[in-house]
PDB file of N, CA and C in Angstrom:
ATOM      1  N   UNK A   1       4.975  17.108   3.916  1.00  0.00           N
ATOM      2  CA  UNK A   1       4.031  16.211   3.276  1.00  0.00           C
ATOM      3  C   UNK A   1       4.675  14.838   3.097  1.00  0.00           C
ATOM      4  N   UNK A   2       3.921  13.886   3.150  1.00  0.00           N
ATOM      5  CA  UNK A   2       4.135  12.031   2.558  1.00  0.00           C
ATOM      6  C   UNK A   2       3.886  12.136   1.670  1.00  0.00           C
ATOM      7  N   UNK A   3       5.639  11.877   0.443  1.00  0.00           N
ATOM      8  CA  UNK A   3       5.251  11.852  -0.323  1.00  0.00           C
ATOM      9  C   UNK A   3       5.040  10.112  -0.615  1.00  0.00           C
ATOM     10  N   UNK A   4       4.034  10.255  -1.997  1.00  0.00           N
ATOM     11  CA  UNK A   4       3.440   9.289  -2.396  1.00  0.00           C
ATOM     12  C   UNK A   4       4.196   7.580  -2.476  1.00  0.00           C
ATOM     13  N   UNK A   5       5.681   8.163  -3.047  1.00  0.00           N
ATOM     14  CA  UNK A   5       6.109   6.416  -3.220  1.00  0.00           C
ATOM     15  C   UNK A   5       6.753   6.067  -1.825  1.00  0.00           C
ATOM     16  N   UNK A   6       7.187   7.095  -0.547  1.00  0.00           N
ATOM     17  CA  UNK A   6       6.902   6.467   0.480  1.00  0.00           C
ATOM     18  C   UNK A   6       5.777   5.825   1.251  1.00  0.00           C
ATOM     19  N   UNK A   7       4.442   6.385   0.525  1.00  0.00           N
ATOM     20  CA  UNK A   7       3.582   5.850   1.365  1.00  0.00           C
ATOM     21  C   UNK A   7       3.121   4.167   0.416  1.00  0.00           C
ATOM     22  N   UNK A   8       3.682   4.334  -0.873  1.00  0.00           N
ATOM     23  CA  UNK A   8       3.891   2.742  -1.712  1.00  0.00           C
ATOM     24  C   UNK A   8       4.902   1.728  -0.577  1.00  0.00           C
ATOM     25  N   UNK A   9       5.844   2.566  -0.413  1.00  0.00           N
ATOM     26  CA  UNK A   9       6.843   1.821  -0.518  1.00  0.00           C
ATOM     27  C   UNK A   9       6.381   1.143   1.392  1.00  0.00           C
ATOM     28  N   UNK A  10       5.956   2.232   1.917  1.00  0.00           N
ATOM     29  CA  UNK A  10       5.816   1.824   3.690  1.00  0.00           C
ATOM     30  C   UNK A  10       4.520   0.217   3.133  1.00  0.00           C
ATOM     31  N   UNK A  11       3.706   0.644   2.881  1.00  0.00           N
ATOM     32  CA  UNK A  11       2.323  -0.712   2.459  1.00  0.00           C
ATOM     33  C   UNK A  11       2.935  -1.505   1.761  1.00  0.00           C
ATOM     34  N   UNK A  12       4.031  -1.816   1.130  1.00  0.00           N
ATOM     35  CA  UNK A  12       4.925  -2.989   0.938  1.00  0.00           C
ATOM     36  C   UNK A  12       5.479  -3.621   1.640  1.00  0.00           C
ATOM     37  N   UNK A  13       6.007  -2.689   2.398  1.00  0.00           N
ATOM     38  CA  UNK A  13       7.332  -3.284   2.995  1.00  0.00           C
ATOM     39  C   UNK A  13       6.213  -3.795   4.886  1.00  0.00           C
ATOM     40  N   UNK A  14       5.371  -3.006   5.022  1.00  0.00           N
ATOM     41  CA  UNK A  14       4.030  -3.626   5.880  1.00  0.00           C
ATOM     42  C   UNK A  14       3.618  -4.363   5.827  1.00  0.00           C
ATOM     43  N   UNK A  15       2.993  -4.658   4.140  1.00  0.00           N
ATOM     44  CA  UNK A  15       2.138  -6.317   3.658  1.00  0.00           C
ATOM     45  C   UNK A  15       3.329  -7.230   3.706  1.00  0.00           C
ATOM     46  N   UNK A  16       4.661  -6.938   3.301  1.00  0.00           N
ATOM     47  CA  UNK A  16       5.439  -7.956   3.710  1.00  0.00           C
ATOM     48  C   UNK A  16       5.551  -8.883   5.015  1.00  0.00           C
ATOM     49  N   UNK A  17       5.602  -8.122   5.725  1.00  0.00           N
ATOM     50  CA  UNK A  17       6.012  -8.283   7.074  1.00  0.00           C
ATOM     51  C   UNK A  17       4.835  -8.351   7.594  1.00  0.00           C
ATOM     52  N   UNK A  18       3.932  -8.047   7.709  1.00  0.00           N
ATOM     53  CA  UNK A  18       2.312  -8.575   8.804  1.00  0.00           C
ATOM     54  C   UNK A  18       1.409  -9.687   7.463  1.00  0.00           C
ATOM     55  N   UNK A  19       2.045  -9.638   6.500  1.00  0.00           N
ATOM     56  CA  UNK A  19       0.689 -10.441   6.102  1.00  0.00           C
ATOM     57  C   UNK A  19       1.761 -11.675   5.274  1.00  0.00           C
ATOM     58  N   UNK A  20       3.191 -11.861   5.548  1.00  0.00           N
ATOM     59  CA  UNK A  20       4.181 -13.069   5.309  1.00  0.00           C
ATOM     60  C   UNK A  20       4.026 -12.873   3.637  1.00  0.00           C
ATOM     61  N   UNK A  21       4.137 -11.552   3.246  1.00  0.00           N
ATOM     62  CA  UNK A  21       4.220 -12.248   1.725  1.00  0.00           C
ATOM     63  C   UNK A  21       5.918 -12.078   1.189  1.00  0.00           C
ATOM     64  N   UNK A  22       6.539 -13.186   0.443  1.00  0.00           N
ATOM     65  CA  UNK A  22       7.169 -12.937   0.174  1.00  0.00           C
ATOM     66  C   UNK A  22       7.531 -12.582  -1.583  1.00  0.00           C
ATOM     67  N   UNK A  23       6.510 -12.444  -2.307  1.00  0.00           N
ATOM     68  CA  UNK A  23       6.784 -12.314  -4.220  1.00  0.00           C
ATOM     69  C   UNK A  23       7.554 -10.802  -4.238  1.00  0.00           C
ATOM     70  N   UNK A  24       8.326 -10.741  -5.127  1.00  0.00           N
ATOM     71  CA  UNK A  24       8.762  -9.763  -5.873  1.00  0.00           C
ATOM     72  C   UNK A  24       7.992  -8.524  -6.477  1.00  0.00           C
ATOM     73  N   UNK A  25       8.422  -7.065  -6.104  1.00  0.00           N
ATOM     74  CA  UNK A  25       7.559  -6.242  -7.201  1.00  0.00           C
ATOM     75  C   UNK A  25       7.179  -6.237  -8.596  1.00  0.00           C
ATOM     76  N   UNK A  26       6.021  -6.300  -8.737  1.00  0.00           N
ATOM     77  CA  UNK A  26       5.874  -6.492 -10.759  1.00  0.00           C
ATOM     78  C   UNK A  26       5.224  -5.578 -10.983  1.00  0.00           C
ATOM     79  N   UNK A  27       4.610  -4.173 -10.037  1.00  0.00           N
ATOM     80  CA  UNK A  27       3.871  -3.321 -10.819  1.00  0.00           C
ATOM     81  C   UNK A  27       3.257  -2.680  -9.519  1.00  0.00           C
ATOM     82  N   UNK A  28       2.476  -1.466 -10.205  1.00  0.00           N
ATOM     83  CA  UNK A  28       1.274  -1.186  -9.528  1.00  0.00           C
ATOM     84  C   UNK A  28       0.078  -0.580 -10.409  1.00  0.00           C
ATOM     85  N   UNK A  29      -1.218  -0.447 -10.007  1.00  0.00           N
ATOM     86  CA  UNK A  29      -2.132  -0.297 -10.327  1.00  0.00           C
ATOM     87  C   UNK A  29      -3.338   0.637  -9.872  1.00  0.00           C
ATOM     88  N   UNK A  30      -3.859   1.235 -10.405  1.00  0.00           N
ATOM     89  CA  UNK A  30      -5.115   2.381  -9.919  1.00  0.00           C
ATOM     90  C   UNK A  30      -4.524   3.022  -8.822  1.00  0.00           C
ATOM     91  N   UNK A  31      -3.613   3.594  -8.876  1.00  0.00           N
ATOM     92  CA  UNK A  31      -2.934   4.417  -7.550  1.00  0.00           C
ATOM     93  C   UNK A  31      -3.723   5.740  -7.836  1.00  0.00           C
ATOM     94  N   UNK A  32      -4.605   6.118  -6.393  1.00  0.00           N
ATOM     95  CA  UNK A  32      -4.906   7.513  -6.191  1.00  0.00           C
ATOM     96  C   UNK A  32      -4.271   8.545  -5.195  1.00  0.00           C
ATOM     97  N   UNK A  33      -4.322   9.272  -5.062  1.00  0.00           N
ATOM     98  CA  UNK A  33      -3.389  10.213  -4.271  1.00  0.00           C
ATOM     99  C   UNK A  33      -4.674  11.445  -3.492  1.00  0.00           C
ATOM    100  N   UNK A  34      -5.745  11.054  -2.874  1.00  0.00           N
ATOM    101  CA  UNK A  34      -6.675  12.183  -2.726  1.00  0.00           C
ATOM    102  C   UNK A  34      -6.301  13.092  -1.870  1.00  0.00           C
ATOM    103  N   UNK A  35      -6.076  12.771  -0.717  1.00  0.00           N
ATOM    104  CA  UNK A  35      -5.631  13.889   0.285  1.00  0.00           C
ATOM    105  C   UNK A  35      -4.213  14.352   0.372  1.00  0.00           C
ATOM    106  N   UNK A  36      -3.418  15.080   0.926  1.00  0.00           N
ATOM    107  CA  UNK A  36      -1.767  15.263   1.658  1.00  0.00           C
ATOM    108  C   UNK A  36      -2.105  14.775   2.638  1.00  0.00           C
ATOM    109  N   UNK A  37      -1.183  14.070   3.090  1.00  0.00           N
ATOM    110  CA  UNK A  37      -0.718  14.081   4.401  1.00  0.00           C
ATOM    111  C   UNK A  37       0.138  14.852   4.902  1.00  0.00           C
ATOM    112  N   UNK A  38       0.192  15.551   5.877  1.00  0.00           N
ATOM    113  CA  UNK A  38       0.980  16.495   6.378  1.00  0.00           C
ATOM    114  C   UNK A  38       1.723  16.069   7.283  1.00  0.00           C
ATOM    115  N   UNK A  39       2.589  16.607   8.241  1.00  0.00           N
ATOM    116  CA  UNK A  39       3.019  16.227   9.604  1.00  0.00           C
ATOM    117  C   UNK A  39       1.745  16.811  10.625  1.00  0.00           C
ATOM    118  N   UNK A  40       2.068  15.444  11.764  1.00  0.00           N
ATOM    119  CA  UNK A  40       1.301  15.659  12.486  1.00  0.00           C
ATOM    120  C   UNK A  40      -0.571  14.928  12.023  1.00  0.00           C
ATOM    121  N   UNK A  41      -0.589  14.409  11.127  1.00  0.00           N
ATOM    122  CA  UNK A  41      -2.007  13.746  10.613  1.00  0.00           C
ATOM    123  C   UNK A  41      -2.016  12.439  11.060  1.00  0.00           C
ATOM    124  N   UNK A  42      -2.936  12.049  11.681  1.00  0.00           N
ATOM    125  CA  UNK A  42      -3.140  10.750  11.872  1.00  0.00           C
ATOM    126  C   UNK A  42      -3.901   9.931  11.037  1.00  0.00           C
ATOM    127  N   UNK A  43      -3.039   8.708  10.763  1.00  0.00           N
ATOM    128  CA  UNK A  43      -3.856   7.920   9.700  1.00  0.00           C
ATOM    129  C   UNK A  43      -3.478   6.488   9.816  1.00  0.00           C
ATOM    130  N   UNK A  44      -4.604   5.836   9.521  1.00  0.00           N
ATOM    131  CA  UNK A  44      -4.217   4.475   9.256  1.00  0.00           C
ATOM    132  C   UNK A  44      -4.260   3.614   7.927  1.00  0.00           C
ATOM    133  N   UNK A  45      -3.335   2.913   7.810  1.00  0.00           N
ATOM    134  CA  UNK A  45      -2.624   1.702   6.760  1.00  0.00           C
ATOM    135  C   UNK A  45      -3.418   0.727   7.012  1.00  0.00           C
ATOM    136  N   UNK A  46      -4.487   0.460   5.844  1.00  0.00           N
ATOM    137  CA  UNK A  46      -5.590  -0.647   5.749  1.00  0.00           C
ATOM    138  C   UNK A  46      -5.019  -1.300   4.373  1.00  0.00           C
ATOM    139  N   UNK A  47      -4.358  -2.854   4.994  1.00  0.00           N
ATOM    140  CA  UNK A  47      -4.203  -3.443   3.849  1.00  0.00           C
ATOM    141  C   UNK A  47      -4.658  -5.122   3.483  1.00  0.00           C
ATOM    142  N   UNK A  48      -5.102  -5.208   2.271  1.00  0.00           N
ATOM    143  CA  UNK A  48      -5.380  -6.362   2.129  1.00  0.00           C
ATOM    144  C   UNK A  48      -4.691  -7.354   0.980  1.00  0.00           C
ATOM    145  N   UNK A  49      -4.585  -8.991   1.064  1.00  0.00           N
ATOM    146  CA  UNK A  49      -4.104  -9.614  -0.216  1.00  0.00           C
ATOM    147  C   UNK A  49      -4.851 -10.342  -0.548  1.00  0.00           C
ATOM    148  N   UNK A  50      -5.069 -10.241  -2.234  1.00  0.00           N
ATOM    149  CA  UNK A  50      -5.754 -11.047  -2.849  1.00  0.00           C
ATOM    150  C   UNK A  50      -4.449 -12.675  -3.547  1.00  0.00           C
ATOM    151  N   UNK A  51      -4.491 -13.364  -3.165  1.00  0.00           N
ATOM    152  CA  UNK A  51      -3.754 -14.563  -3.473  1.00  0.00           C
ATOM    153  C   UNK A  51      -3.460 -15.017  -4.546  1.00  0.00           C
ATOM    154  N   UNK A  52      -4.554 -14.940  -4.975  1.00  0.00           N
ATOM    155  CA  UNK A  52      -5.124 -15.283  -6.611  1.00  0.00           C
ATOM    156  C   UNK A  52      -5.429 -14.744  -7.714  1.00  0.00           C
ATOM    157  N   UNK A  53      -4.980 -13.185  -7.229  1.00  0.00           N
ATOM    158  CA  UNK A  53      -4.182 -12.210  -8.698  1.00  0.00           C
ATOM    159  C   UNK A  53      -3.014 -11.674  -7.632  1.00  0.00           C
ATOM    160  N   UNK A  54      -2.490 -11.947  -6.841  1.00  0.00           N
ATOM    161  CA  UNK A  54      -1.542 -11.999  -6.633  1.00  0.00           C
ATOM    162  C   UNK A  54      -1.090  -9.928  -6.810  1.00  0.00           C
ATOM    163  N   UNK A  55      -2.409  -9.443  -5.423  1.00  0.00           N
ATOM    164  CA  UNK A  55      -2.571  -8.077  -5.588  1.00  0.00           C
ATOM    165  C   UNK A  55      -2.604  -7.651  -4.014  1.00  0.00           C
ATOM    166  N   UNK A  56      -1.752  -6.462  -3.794  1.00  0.00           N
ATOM    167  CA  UNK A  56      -1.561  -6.435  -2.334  1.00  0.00           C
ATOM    168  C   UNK A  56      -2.817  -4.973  -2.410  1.00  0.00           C
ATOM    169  N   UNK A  57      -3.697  -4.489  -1.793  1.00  0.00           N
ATOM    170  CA  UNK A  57      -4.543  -3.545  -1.890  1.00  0.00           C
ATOM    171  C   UNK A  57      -4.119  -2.783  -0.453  1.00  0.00           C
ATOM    172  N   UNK A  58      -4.243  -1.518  -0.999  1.00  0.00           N
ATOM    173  CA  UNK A  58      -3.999  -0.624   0.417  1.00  0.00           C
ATOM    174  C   UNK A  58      -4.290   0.888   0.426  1.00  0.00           C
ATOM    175  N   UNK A  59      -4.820   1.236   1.469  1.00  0.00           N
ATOM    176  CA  UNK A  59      -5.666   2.585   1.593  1.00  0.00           C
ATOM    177  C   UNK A  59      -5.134   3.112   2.918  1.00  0.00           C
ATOM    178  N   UNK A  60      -4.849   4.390   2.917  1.00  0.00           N
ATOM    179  CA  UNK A  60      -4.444   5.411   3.678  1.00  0.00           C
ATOM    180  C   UNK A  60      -5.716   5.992   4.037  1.00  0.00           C
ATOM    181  N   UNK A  61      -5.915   5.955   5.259  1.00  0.00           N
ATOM    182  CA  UNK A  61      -7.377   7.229   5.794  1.00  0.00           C
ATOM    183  C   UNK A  61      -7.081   7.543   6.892  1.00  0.00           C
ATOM    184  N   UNK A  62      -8.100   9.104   6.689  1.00  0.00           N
ATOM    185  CA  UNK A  62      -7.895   9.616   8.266  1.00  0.00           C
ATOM    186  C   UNK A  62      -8.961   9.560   8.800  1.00  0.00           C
ATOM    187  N   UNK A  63      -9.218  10.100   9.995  1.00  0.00           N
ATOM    188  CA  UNK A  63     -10.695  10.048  10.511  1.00  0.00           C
ATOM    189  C   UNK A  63     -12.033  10.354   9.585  1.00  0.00           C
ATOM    190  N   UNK A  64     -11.500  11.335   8.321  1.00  0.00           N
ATOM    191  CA  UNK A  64     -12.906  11.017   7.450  1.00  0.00           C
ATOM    192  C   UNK A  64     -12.988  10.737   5.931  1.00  0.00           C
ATOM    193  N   UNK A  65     -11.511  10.605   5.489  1.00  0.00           N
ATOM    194  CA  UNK A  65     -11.628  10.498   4.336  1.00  0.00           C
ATOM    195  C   UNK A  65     -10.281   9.383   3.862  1.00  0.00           C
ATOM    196  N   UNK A  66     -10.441   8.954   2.530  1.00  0.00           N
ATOM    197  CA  UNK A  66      -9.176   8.221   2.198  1.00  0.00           C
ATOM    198  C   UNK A  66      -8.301   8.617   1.981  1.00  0.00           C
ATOM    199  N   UNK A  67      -7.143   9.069   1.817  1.00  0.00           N
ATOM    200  CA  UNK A  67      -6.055  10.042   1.140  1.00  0.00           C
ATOM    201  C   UNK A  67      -5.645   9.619   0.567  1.00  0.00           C
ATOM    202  N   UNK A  68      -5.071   8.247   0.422  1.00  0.00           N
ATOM    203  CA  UNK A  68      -4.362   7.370  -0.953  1.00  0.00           C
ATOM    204  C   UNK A  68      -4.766   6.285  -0.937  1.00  0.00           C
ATOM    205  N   UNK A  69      -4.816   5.406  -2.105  1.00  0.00           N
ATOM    206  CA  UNK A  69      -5.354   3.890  -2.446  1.00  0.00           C
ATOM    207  C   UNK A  69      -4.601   3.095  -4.118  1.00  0.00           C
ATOM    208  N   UNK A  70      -4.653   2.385  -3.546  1.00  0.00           N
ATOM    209  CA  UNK A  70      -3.909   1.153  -4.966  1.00  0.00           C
ATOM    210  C   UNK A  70      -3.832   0.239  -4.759  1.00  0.00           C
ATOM    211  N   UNK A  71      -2.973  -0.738  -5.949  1.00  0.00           N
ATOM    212  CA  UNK A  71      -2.784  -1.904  -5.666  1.00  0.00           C
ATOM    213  C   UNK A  71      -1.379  -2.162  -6.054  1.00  0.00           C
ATOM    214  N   UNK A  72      -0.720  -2.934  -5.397  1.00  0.00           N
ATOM    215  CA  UNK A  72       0.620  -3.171  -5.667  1.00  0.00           C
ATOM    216  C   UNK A  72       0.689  -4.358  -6.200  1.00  0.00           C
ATOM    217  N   UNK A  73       0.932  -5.246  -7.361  1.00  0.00           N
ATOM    218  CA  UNK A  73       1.184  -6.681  -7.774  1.00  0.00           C
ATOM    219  C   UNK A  73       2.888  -7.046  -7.467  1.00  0.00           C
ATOM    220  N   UNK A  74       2.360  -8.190  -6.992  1.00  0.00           N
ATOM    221  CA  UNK A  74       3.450  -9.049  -6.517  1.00  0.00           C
ATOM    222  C   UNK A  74       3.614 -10.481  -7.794  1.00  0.00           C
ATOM    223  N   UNK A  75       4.793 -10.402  -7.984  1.00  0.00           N
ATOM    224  CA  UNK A  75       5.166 -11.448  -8.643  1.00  0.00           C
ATOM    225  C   UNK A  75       5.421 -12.774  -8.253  1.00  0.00           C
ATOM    226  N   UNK A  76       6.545 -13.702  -8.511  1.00  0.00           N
ATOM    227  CA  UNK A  76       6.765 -15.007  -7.914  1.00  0.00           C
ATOM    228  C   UNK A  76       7.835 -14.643  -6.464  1.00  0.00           C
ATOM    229  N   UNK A  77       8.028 -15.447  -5.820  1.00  0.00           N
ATOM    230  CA  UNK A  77       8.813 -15.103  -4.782  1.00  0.00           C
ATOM    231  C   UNK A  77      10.363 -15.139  -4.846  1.00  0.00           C
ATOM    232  N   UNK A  78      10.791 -14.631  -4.353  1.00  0.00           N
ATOM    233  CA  UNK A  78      12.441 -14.601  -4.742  1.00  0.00           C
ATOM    234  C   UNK A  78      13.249 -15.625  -4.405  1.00  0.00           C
ATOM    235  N   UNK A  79      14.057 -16.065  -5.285  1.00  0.00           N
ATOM    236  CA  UNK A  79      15.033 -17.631  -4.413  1.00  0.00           C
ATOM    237  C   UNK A  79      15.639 -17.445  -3.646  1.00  0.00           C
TER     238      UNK A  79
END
């Protein structure tokens, strides 16, 4: 199974790197956990940023359902 704060930690370290953010961790928020992922499941990493609460959003799904969702807040950026 994926567990959960790898699948935090992969949509961080993703929104970092495809969507150029660079702020610091300050939290997270409404994290759900609906499905397992198992080995062998195919799924895709749908993520989005809001700028202006400064909220990285991201959802795990497979072909029919969501399996995990939250929001990660990002703080100021690091010097």
């Amino acid at each position: 199974m994926l567990p959960g704060v790898v699948q935090v930690e992969w949509a961080l370290n993703l929104g970092r790197q495809l969507l150029k953010l660079d702020g610091g961790f300050a939290g997270m928020e409404v994290l759900k956990f609906q499905q397992l992922v198992r080995p062998g499941d195919e799924i895709q990493l749908h993520l989005r940023f809001d700028a202006e609460r400064g909220k990285l959003y991201f959802a795990y799904r497979n072909d029919t359902a969501t399996c995990s969702s939250g929001r990660i807040l990002l703080g100021p950026a690091h010097a």
